[in-house]
N, C-alpha and C. Protein backbone atom coordinates (compact mmCIF):
# COMPACT_ATOMS: atom_id res chain seq x y z
N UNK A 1 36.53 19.38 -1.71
CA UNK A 1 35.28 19.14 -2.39
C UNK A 1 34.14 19.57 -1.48
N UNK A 2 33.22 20.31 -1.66
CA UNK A 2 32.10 20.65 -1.20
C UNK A 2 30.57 20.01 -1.36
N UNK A 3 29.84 20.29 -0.96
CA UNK A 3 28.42 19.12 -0.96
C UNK A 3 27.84 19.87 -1.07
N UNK A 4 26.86 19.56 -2.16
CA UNK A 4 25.31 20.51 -2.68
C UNK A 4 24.29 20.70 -1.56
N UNK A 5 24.37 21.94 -1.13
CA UNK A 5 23.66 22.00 0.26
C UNK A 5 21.99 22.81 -0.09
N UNK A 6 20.98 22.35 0.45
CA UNK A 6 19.75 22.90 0.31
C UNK A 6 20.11 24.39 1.07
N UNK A 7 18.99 25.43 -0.06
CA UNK A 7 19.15 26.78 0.74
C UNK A 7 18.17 26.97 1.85
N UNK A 8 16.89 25.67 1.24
CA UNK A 8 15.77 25.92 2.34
C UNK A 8 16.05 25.37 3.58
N UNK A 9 17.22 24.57 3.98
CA UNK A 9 17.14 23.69 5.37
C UNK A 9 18.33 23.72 5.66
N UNK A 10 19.34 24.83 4.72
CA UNK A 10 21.00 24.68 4.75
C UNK A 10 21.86 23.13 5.00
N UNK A 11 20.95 22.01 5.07
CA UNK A 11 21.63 20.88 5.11
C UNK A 11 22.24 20.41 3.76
N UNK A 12 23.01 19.27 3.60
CA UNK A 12 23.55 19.02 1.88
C UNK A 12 22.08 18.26 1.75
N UNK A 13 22.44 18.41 0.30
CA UNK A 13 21.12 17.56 -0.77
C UNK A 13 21.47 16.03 -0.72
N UNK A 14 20.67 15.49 -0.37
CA UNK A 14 20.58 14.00 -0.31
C UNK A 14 21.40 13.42 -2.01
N UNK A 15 22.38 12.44 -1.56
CA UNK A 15 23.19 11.66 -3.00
C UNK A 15 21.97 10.63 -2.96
N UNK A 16 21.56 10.55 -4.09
CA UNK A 16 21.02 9.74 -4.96
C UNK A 16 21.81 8.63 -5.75
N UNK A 17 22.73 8.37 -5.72
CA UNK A 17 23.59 8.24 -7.01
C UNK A 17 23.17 6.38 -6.16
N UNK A 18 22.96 5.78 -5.19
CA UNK A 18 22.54 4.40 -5.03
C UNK A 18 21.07 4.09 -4.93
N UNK A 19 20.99 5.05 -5.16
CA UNK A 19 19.03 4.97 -4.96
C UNK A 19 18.69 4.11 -6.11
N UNK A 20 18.42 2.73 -6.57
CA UNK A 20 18.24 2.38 -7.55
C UNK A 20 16.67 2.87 -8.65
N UNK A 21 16.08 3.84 -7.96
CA UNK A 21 15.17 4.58 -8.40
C UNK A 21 15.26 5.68 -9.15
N UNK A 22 16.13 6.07 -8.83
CA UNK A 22 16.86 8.01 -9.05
C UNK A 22 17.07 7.60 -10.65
N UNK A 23 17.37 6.33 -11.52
CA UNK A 23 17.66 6.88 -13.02
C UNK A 23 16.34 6.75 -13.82
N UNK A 24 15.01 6.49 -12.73
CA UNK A 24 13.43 6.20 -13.91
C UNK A 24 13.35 7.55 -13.85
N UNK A 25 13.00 7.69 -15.45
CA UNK A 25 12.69 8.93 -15.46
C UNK A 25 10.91 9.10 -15.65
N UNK A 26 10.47 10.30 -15.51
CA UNK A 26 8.97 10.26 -15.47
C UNK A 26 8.57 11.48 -14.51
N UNK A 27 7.39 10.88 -14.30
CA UNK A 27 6.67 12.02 -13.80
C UNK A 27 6.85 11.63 -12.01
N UNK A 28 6.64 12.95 -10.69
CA UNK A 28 6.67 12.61 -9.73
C UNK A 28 6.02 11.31 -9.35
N UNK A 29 4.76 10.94 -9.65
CA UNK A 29 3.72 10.10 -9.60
C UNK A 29 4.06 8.30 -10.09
N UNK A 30 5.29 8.58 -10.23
CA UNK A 30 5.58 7.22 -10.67
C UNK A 30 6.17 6.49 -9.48
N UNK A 31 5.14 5.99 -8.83
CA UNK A 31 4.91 4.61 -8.20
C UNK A 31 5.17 3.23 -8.64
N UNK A 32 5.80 2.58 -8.33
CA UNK A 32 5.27 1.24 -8.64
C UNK A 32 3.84 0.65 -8.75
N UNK A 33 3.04 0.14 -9.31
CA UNK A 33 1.93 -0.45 -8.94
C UNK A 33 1.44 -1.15 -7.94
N UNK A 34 0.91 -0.85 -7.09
CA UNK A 34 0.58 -1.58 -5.70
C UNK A 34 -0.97 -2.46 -5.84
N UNK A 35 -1.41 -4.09 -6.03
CA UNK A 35 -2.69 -4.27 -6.64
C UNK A 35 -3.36 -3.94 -4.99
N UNK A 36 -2.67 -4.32 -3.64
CA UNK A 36 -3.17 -3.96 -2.49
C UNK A 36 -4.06 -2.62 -2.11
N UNK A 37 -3.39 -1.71 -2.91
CA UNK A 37 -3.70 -0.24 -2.42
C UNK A 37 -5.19 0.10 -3.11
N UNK A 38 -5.80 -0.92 -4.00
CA UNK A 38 -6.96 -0.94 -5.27
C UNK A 38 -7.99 -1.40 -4.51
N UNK A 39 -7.78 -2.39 -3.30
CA UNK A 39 -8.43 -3.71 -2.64
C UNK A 39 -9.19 -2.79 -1.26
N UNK A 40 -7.96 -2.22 -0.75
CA UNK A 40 -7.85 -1.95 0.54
C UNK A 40 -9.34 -0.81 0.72
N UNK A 41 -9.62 0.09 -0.22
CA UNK A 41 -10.48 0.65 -0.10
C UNK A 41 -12.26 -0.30 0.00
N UNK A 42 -12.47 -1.52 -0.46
CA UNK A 42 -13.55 -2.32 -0.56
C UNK A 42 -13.94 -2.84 1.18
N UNK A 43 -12.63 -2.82 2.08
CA UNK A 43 -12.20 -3.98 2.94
C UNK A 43 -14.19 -3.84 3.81
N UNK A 44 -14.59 -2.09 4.05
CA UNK A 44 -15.17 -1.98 5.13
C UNK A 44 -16.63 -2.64 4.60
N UNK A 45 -16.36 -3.23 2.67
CA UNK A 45 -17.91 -3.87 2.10
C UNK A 45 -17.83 -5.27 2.67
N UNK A 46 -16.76 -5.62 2.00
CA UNK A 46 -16.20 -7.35 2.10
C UNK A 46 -16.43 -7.98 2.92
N UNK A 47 -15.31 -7.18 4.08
CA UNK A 47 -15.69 -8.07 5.38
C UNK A 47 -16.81 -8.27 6.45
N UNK A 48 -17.62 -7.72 6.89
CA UNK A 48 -19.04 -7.54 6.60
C UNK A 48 -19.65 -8.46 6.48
N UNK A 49 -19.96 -8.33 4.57
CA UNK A 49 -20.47 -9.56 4.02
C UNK A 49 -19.62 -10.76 3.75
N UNK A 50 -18.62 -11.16 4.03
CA UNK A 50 -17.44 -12.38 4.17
C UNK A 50 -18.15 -13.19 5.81
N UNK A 51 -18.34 -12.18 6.59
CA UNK A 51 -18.56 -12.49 8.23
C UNK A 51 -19.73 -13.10 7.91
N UNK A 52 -20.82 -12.81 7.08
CA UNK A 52 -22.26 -13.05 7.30
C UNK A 52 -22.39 -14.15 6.81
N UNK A 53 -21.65 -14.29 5.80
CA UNK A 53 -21.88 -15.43 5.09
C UNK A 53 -21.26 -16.62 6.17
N UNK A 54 -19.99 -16.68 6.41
CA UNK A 54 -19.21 -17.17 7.56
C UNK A 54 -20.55 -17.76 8.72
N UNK A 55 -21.05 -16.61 9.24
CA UNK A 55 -21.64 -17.14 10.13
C UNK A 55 -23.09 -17.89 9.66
N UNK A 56 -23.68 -17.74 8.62
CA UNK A 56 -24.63 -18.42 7.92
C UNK A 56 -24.37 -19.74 7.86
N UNK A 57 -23.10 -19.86 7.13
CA UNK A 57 -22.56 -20.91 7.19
C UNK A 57 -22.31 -21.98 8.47
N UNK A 58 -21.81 -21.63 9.30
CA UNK A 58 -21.44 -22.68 10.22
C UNK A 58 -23.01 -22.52 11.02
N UNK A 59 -23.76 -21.91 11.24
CA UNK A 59 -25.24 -21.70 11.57
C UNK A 59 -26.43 -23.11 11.02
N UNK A 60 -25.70 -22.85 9.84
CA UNK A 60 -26.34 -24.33 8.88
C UNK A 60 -25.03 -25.59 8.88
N UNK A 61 -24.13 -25.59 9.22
CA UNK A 61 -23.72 -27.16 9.72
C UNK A 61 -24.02 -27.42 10.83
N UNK A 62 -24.40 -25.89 11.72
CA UNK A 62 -24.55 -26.47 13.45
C UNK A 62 -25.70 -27.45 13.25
N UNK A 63 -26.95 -26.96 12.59
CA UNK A 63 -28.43 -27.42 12.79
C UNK A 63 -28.63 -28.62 11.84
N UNK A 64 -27.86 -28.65 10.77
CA UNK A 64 -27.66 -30.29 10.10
C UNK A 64 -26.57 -30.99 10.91
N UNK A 65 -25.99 -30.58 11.66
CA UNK A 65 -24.95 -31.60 12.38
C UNK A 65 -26.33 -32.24 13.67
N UNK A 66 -26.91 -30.92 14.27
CA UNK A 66 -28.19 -31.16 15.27
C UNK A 66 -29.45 -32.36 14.94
């Protein structure tokens, strides 16, 4: 028995046959949905304004604790 070998890299072609991915069919682009990957672009607004507020905050318990 012989193995399906790539012509571009002469190595065999990767078996798929446990890849539990290999039977969705579709387009290359089919990803799973990631909600992280939606978020991750905001991080450099957020945190920022998350910090400011943060420090506003404990700024005003220091001086009512004072």
């Amino acid at each position: 028995m012989t193995l399906p070998v790539d012509a571009s890299t002469n190595a065999p072609a990767p078996d798929n046959s446990h890849d539990p991915r290999a039977h969705i069919a579709g387009s290359a682009d089919a990803r799973p949905h990631d909600p992280i990957e939606e978020v991750v672009h905001l991080m450099p607004i957020v945190l920022p304004i998350a910090g400011a507020v943060l420090m506003f905050l404990l700024a005003f318990i220091a001086i009512y604790m004072a």
